[in-house]
C-alpha atoms as a PDB file:
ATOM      1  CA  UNK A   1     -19.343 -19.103 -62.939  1.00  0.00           C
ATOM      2  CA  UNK A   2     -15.353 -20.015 -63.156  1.00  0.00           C
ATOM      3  CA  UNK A   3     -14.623 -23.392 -61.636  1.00  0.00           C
ATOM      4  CA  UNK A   4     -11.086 -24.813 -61.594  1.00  0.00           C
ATOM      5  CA  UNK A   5     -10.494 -28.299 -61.428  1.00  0.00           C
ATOM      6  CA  UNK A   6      -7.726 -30.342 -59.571  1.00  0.00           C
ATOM      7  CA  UNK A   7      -6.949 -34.131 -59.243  1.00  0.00           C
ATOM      8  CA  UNK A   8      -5.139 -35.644 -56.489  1.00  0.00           C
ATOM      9  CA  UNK A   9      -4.012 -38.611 -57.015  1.00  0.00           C
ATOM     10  CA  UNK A  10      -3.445 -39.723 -53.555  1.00  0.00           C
ATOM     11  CA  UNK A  11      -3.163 -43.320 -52.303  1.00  0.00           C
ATOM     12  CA  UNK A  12      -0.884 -43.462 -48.916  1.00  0.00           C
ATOM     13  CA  UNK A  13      -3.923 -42.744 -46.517  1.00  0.00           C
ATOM     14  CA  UNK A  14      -5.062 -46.177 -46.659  1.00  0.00           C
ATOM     15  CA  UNK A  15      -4.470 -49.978 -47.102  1.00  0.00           C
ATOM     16  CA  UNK A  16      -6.442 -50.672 -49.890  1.00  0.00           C
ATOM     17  CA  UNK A  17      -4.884 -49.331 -53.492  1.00  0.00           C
ATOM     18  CA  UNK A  18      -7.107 -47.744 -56.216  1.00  0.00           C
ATOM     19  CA  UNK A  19      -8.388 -44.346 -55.097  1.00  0.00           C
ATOM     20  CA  UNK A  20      -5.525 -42.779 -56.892  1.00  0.00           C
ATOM     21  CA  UNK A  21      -7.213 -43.416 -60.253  1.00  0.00           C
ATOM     22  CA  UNK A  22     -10.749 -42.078 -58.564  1.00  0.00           C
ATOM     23  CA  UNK A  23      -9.496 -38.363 -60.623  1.00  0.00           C
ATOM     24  CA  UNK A  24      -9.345 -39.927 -63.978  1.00  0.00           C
ATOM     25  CA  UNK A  25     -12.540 -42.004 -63.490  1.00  0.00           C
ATOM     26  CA  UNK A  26     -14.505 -38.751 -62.559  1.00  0.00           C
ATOM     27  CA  UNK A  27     -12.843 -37.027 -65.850  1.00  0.00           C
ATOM     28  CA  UNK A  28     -13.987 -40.076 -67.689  1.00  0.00           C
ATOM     29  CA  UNK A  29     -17.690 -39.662 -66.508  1.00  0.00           C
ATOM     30  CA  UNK A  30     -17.556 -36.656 -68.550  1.00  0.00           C
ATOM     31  CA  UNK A  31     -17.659 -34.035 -65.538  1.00  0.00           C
ATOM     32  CA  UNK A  32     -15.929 -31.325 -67.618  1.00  0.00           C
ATOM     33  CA  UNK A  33     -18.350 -31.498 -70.773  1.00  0.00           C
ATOM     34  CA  UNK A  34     -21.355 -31.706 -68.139  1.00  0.00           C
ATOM     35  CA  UNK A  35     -19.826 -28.374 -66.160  1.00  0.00           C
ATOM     36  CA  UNK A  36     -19.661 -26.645 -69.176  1.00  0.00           C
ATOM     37  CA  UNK A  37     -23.173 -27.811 -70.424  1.00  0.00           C
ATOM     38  CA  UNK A  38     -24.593 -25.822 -66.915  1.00  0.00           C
ATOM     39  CA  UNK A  39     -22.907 -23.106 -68.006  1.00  0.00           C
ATOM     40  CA  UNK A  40     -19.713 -22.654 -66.049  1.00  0.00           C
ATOM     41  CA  UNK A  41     -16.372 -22.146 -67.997  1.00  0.00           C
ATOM     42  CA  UNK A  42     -13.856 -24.923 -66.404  1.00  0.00           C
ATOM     43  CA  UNK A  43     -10.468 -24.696 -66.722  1.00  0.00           C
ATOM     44  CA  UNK A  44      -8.719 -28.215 -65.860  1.00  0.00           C
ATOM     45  CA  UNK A  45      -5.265 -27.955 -63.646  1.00  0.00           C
ATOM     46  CA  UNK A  46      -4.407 -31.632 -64.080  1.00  0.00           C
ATOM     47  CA  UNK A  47      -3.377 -34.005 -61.168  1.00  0.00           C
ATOM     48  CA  UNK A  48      -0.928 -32.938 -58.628  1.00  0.00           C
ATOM     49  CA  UNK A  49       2.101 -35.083 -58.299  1.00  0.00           C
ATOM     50  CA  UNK A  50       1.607 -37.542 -55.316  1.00  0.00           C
ATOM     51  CA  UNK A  51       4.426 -40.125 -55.031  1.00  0.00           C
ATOM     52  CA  UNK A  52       3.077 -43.889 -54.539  1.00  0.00           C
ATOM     53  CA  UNK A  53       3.091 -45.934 -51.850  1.00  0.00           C
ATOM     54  CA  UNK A  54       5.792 -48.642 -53.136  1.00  0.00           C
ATOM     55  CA  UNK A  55       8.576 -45.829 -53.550  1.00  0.00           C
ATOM     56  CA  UNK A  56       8.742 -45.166 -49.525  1.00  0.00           C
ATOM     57  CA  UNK A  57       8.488 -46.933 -46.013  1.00  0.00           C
ATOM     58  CA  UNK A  58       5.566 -46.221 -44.721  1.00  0.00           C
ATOM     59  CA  UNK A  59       7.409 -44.841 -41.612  1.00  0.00           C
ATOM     60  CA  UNK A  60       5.877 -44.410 -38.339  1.00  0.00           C
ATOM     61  CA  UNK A  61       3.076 -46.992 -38.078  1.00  0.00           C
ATOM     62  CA  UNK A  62       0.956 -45.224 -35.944  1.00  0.00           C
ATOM     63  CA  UNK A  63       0.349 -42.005 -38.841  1.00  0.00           C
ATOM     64  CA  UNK A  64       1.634 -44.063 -42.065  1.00  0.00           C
ATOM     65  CA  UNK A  65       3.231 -41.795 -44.732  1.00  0.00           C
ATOM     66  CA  UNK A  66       2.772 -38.575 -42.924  1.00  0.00           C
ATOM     67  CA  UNK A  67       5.515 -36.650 -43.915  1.00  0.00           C
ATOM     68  CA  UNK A  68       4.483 -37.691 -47.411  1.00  0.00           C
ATOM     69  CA  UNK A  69       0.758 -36.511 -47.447  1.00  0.00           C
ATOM     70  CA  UNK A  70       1.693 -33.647 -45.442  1.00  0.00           C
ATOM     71  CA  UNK A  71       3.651 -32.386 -47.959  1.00  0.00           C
ATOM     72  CA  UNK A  72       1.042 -33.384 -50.990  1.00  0.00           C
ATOM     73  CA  UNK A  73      -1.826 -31.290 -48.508  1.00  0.00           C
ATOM     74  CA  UNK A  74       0.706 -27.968 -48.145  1.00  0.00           C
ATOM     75  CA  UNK A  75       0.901 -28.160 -52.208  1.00  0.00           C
ATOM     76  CA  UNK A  76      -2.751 -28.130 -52.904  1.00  0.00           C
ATOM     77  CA  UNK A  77      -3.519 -25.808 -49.945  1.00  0.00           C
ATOM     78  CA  UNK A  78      -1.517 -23.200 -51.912  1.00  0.00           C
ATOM     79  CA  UNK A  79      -3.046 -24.328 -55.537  1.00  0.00           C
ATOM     80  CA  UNK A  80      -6.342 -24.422 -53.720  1.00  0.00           C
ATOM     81  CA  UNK A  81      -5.502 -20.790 -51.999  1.00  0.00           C
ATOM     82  CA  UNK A  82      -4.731 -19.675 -55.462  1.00  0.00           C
ATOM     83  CA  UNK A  83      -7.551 -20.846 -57.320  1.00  0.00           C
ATOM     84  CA  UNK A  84     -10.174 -18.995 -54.831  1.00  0.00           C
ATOM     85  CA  UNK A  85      -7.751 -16.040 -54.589  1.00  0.00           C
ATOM     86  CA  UNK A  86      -8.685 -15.410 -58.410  1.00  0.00           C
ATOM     87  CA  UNK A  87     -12.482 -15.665 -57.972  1.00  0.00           C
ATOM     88  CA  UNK A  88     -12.699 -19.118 -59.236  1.00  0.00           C
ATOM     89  CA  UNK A  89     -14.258 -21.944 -57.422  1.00  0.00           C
ATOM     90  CA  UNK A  90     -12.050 -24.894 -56.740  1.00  0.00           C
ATOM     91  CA  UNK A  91     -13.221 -28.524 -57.548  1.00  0.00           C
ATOM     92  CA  UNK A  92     -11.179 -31.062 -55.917  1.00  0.00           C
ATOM     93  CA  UNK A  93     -11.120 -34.764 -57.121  1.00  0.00           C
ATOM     94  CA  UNK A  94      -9.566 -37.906 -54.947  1.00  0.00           C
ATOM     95  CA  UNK A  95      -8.027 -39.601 -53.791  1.00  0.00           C
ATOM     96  CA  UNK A  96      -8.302 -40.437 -50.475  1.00  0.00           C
ATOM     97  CA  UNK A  97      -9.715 -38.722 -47.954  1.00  0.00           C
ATOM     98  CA  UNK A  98      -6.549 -36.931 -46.391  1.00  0.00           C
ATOM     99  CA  UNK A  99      -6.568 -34.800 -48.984  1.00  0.00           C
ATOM    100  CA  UNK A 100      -9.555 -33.089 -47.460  1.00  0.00           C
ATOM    101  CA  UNK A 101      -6.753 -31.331 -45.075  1.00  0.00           C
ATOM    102  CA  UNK A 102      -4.837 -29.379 -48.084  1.00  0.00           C
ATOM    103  CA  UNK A 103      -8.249 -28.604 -49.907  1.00  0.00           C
ATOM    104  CA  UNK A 104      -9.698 -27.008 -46.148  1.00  0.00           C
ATOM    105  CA  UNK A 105      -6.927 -25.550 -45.259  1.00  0.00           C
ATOM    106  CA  UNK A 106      -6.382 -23.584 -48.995  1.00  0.00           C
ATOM    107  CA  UNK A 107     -10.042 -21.944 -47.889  1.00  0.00           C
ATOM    108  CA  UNK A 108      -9.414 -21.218 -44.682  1.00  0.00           C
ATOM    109  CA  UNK A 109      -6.563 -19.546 -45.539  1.00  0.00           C
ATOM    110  CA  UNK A 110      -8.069 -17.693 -48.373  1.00  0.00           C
ATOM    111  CA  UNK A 111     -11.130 -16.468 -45.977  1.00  0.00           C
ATOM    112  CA  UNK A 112      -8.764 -15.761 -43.302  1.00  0.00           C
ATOM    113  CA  UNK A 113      -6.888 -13.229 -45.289  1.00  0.00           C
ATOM    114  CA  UNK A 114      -9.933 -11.863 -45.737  1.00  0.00           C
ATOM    115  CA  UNK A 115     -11.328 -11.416 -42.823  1.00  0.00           C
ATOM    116  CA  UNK A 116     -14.274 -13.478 -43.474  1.00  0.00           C
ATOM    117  CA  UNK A 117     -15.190 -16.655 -41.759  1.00  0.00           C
ATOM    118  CA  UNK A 118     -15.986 -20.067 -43.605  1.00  0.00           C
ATOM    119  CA  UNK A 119     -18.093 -23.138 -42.549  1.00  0.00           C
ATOM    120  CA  UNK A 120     -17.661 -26.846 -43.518  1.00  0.00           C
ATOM    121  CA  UNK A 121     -19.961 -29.751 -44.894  1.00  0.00           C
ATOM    122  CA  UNK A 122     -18.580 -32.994 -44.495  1.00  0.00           C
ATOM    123  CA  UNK A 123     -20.592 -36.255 -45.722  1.00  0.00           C
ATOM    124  CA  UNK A 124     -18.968 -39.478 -44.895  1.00  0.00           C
ATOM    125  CA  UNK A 125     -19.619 -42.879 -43.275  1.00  0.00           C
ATOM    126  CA  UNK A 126     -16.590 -42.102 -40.975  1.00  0.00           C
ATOM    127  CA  UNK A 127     -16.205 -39.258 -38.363  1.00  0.00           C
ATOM    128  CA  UNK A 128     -12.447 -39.482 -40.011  1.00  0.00           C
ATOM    129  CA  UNK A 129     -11.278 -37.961 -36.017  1.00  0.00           C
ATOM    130  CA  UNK A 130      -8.873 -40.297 -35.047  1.00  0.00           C
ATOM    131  CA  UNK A 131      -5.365 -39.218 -34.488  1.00  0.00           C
ATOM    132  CA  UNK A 132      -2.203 -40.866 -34.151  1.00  0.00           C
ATOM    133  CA  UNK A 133      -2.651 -41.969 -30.566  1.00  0.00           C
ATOM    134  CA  UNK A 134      -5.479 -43.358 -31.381  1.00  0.00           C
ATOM    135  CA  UNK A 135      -6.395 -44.937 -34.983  1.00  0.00           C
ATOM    136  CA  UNK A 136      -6.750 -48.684 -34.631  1.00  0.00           C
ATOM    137  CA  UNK A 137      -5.137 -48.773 -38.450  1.00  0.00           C
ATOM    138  CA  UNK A 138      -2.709 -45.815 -38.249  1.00  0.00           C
ATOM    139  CA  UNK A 139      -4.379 -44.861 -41.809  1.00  0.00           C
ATOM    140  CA  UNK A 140      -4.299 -41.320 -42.085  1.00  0.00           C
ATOM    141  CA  UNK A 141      -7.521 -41.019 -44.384  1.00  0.00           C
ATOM    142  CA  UNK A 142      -9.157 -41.575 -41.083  1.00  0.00           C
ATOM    143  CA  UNK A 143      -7.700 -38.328 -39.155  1.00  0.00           C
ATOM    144  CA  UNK A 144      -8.320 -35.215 -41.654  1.00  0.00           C
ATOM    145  CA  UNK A 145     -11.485 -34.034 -40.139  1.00  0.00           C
ATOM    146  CA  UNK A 146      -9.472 -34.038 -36.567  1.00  0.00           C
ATOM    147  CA  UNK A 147      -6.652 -32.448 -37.842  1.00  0.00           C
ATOM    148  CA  UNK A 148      -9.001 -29.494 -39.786  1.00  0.00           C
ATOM    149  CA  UNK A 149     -10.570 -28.740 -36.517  1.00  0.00           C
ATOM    150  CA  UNK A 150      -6.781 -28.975 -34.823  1.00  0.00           C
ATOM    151  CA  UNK A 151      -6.209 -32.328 -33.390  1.00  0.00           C
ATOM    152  CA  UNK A 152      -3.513 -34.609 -34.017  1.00  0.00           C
ATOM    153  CA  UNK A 153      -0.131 -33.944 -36.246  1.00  0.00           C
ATOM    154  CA  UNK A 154       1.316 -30.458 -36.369  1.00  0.00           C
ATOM    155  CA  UNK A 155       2.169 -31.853 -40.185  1.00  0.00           C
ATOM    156  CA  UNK A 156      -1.496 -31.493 -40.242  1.00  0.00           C
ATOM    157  CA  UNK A 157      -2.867 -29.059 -37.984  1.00  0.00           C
ATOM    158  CA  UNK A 158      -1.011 -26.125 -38.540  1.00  0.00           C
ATOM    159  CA  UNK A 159      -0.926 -25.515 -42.462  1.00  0.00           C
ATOM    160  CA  UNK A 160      -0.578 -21.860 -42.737  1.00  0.00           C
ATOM    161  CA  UNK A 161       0.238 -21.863 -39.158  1.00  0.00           C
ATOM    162  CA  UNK A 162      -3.297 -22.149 -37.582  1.00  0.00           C
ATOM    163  CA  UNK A 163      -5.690 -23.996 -35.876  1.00  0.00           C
ATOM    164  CA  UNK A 164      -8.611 -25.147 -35.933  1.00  0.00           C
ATOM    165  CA  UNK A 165      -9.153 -24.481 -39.959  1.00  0.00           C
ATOM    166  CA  UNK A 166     -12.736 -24.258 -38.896  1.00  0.00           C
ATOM    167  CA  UNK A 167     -14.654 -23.180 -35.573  1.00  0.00           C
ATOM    168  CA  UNK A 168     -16.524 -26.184 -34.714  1.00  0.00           C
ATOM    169  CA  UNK A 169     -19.870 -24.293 -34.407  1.00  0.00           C
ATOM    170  CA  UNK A 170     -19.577 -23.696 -38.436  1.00  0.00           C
ATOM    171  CA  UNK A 171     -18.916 -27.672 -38.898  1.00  0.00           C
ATOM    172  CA  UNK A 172     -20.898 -30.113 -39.765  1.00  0.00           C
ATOM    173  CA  UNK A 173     -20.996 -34.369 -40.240  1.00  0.00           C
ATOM    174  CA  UNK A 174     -23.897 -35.995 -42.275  1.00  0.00           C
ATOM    175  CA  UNK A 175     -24.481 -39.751 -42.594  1.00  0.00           C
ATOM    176  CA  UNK A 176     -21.714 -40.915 -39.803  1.00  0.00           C
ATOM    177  CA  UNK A 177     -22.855 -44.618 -39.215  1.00  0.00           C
ATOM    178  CA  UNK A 178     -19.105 -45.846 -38.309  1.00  0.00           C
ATOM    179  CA  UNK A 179     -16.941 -44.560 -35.658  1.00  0.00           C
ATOM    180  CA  UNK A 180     -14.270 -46.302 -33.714  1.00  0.00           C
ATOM    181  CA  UNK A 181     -14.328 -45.982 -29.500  1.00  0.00           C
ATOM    182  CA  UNK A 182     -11.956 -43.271 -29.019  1.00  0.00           C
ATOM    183  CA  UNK A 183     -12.480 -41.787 -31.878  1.00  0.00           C
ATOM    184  CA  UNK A 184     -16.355 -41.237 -30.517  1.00  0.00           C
ATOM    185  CA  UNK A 185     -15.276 -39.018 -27.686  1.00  0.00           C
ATOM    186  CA  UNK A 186     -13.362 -37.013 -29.876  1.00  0.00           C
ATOM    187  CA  UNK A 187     -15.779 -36.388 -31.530  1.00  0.00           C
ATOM    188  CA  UNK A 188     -18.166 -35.508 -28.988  1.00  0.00           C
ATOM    189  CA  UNK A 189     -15.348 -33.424 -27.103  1.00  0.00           C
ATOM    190  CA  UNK A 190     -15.071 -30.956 -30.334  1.00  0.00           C
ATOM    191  CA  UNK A 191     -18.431 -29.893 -30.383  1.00  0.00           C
ATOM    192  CA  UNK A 192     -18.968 -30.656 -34.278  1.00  0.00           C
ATOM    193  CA  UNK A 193     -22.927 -31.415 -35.009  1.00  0.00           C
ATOM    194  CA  UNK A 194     -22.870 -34.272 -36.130  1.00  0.00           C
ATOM    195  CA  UNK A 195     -25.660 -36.094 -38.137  1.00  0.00           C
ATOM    196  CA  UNK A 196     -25.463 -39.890 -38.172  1.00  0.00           C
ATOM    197  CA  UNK A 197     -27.753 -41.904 -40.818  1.00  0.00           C
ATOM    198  CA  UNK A 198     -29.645 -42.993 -37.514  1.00  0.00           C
ATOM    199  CA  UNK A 199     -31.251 -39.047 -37.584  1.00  0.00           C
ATOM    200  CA  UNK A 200     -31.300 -39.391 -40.996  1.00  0.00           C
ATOM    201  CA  UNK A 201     -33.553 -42.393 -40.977  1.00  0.00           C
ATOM    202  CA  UNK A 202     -35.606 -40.564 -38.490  1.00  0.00           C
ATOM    203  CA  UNK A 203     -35.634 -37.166 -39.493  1.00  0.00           C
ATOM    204  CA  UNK A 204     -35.691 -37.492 -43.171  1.00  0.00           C
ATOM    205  CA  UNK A 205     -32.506 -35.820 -45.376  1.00  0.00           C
ATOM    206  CA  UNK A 206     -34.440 -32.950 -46.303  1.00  0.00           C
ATOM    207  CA  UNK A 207     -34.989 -31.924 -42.292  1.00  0.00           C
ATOM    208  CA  UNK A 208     -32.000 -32.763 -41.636  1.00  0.00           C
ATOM    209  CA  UNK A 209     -30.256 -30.875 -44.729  1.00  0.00           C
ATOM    210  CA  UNK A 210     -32.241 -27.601 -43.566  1.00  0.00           C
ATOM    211  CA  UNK A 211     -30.580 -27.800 -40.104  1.00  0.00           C
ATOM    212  CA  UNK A 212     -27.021 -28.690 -41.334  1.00  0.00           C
ATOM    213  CA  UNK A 213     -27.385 -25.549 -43.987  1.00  0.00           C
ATOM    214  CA  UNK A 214     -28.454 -22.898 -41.476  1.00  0.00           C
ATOM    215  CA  UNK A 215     -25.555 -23.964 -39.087  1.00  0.00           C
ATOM    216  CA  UNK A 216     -22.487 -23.628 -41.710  1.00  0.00           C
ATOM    217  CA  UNK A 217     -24.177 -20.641 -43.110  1.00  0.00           C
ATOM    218  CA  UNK A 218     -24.864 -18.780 -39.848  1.00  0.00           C
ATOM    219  CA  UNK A 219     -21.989 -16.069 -39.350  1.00  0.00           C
ATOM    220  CA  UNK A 220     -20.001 -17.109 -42.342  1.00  0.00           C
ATOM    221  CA  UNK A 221     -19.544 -16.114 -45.762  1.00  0.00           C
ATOM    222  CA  UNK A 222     -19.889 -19.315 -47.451  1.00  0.00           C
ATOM    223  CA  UNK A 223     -19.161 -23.169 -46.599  1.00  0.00           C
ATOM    224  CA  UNK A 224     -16.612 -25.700 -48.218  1.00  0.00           C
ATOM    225  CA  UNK A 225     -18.356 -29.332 -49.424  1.00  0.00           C
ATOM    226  CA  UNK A 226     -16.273 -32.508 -48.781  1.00  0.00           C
ATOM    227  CA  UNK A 227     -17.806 -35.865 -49.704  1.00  0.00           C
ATOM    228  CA  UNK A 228     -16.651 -39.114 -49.043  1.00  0.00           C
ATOM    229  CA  UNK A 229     -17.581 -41.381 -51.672  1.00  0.00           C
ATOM    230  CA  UNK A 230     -18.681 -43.838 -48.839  1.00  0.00           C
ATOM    231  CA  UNK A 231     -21.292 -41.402 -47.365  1.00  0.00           C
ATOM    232  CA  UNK A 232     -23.479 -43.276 -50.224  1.00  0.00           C
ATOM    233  CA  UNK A 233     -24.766 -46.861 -49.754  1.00  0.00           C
ATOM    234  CA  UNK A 234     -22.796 -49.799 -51.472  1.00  0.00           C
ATOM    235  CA  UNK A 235     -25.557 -50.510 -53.621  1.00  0.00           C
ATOM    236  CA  UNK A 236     -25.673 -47.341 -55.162  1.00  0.00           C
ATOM    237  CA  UNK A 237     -21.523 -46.713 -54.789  1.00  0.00           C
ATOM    238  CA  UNK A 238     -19.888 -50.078 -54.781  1.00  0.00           C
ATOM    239  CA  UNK A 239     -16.352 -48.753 -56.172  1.00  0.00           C
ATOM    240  CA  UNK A 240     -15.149 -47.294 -52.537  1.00  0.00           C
ATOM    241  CA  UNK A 241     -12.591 -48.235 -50.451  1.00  0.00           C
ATOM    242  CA  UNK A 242     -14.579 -48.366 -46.999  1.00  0.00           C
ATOM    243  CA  UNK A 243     -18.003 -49.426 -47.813  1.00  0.00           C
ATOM    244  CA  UNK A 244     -20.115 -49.085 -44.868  1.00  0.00           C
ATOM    245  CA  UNK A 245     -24.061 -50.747 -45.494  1.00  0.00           C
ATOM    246  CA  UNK A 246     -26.739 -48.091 -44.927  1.00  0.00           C
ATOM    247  CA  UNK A 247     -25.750 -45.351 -46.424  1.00  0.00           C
ATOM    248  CA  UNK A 248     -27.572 -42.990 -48.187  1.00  0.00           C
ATOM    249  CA  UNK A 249     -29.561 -43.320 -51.404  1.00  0.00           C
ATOM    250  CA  UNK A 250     -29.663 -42.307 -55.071  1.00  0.00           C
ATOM    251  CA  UNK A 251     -32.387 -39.251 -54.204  1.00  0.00           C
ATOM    252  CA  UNK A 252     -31.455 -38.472 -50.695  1.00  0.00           C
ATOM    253  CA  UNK A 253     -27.641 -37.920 -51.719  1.00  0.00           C
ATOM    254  CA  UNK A 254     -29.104 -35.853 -54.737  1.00  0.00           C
ATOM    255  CA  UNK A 255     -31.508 -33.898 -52.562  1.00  0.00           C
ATOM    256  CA  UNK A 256     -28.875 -33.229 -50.423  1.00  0.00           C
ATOM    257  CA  UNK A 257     -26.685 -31.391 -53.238  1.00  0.00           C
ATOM    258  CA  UNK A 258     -29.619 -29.676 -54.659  1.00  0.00           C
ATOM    259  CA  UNK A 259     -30.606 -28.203 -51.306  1.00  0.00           C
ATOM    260  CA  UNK A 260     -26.343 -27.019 -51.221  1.00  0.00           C
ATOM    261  CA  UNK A 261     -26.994 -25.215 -54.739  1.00  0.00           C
ATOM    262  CA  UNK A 262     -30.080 -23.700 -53.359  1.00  0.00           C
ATOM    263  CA  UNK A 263     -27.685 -21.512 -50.817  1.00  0.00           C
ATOM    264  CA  UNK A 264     -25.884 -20.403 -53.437  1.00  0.00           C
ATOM    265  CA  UNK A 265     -23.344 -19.871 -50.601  1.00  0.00           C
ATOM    266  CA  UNK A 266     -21.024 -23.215 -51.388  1.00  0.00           C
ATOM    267  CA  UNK A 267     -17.045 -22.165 -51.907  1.00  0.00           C
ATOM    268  CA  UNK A 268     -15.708 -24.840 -52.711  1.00  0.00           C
ATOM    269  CA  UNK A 269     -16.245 -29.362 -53.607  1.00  0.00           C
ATOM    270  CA  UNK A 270     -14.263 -31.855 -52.766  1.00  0.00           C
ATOM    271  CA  UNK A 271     -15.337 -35.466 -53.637  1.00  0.00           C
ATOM    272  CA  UNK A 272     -12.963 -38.417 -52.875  1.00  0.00           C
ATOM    273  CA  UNK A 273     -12.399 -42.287 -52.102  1.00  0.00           C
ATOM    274  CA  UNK A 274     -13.438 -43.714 -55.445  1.00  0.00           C
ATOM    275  CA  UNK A 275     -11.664 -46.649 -56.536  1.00  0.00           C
ATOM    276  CA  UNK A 276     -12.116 -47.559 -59.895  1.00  0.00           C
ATOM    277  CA  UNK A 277     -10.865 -51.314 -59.240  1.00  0.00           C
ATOM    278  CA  UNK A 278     -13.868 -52.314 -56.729  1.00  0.00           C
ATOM    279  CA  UNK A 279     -16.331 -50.361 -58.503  1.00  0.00           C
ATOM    280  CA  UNK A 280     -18.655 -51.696 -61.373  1.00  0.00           C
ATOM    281  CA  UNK A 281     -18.446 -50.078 -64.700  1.00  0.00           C
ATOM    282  CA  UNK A 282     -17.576 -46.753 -63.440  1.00  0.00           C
ATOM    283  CA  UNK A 283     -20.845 -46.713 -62.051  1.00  0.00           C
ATOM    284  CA  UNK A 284     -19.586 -44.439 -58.714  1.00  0.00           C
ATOM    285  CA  UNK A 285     -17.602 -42.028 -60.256  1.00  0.00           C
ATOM    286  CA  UNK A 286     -20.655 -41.382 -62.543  1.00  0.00           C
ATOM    287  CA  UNK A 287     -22.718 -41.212 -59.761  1.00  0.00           C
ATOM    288  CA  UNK A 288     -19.959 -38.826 -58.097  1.00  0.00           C
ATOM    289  CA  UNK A 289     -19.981 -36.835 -61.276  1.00  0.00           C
ATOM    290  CA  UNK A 290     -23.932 -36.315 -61.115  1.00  0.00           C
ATOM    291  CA  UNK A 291     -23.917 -35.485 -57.087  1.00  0.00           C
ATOM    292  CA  UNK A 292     -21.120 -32.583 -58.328  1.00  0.00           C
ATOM    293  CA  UNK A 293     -23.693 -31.695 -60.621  1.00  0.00           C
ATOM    294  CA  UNK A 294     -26.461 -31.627 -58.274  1.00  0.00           C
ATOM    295  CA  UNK A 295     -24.311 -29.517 -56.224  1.00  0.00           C
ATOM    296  CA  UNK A 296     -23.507 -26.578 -58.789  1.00  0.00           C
ATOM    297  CA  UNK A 297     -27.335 -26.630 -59.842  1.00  0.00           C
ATOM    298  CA  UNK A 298     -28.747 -28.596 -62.302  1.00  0.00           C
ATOM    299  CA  UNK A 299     -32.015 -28.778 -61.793  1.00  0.00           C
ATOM    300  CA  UNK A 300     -35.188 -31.126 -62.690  1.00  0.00           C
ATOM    301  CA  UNK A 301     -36.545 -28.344 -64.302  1.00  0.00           C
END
C-alpha cells in the first residue's frame, strides 16, 4: 500500500510543446489527496530535471534529442529501480511518451535482479515502434515501445545493458488505431499481441481486457501499466498531443483499469502525453487522475 510518485517533465520527444506541464496538471487534479483517500500512503519525489528543448540542437534529425532523453530515461530507470527495490510501487507522470523507456527499464531491472520475470500493458493510439531508420518525424516519443522490446538506439535499448526489457510473449498493445507503414511490420515481426480499437469494437473491452490480462500475467510475477493519454478518444481527452478519433470511451477506459486492479498483480503506472495547453479545463488530466484511480482500485461499491 506504499506508492511513490515521480514527474517527468519531458518535452524533446515531440514537435508539439506542452506535455512537460502534463505532471503538474495531474498533481492539480488532486491525485495525491485521492491516493491517500483509497488508502495508500504516497510519498511525492517531485519532477526529475529534464532540460528543454530551446537550450539544445535537436541533433541528428532522424532520433531528435537522443542523447538528451537517453540520459533523462537512465535517471529515472535508477529512481524507478529504487523505488520498487524498497517495496513501494512507482507512479510515473509525463511527459511524453519516451519516458516509457526509463520507467520499463527501472522494472525490468528490478525483476531481473530478482530472478522473476515481468509483463507489460501498453494502451496507446500509436504502436510507438518506429526507429530511427524509419520514423517519418524522427520524434522519439514514437520509438519507446521498439526500443523496450530491443529495437532501435543502443541509447535506448540497452539500459542496464539488456535487451529486450520485455519478452514479447509477456507484451501487450490495446487500442492501436494509428501506425505508420514500416512501422506495421515491425510490429508484426516482434511478435507483440497487439489489440487495435478495430477488435475492440468487435470484441468488446471487457473480452478483450480478459485476454490481454491472462497473457502479461502468464509466467510472470506481475505486469508494468503504461498509458498514453491518446489511447482515449478526443472527446473524452482533448488536451493530448496526438489525438487520434476513435479512441476509447469514458467506461471502456475505466473498465479497463478496474479489470487491472482486479489482478492485483500490476507493478507499476505510467500515464503520459497530457498537455495542459490543448486540453479544456484540465478536463484530461482529471480524467487521467480517475483512470489511475480506477487502476489502484476504487471501486463502484
Amino acid at each position: 500500500m506504499k506508492i511513490s510518485i515521480v514527474g517527468v517533465p519531458m518535452d524533446l520527444g515531440a514537435d508539439r510543446r506542452g506535455v512537460d506541464m502534463g505532471p503538474s496538471a495531474l498533481r492539480y487534479a488532486d491525485l495525491n489527496e485521492k491516493l491517500q483517500s483509497l488508502g495508500y500512503e504516497v510519498q511525492d519525489l517531485g519532477d526529475l530535471d529534464v532540460i528543454i528543448p530551446e537550450t539544445r540542437h535537436f541533433g541528428d534529425p532522424h532520433a531528435k534529442y537522443l542523447r538528451e532523453i537517453a540520459d533523462a530515461c537512465m535517471h529515472l530507470a535508477n529512481l524507478v529501480l529504487e523505488i520498487h527495490t524498497n517495496d513501494r510501487t512507482p507512479i510515473v507522470l509525463g511527459g511524453d511518451h519516451s519516458i516509457a523507456v526509463g520507467t520499463v527499464s527501472g522494472m525490468a531491472e528490478s525483476f531481473r535482479r530478482q530472478k522473476r520475470k515481468i509483463g507489460l500493458m501498453w494502451f496507446d493510439a500509436h504502436a510507438d515502434f518506429n526507429t530511427p531508420q524509419i520514423s517519418p518525424s524522427g520524434n522519439v516519443h514514437g520509438m519507446p515501445m521498439a526500443a523496450i522490446m530491443g529495437y532501435g538506439p543502443m541509447e535506448l535499448t540497452q539500459i542496464f545493458g539488456f535487451a529486450p526489457k520485455i519478452q514479447p510473449q509477456h507484451a501487450v498493445m490495446i487500442g492501436i488505431r494509428e501506425v505508420d507503414p514500416q512501422e506495421r511490420e515491425l510490429v508484426k515481426k516482434s511478435g507483440v499481441r497487439v489489440f487495435t480499437m478495430k477488435e475492440i469494437d468487435r470484441r468488446g473491452i471487457g473480452a478483450v481486457m480478459d485476454e490481454a490480462l491472462s497473457i502479461v500475467t502468464k509466467d510472470t510475477d506481475g505486469f508494468s501499466v503504461t498509458l498514453d493519454a491518446d489511447f482515449l478518444d478526443p472527446y473524452e481527452s482533448p488536451g493530448v498531443a496526438t489525438p487520434v478519433r476513435g479512441g476509447a470511451d469514458y467506461r471502456e477506459a475505466h473498465l479497463a483499469m478496474e479489470m487491472v486492479a482486479d489482478t492485483k498483480k500490476m507493478v507499476s503506472f505510467e500515464i503520459a502525453e497530457i498537455n495542459p495547453i490543448l486540453d479544456v479545463h484540465n478536463k484530461t488530466a482529471h480524467f487521467g487522475m480517475e483512470l489511475i484511480l480506477s487502476a489502484f482500485g476504487k471501486q463502484i461499491l
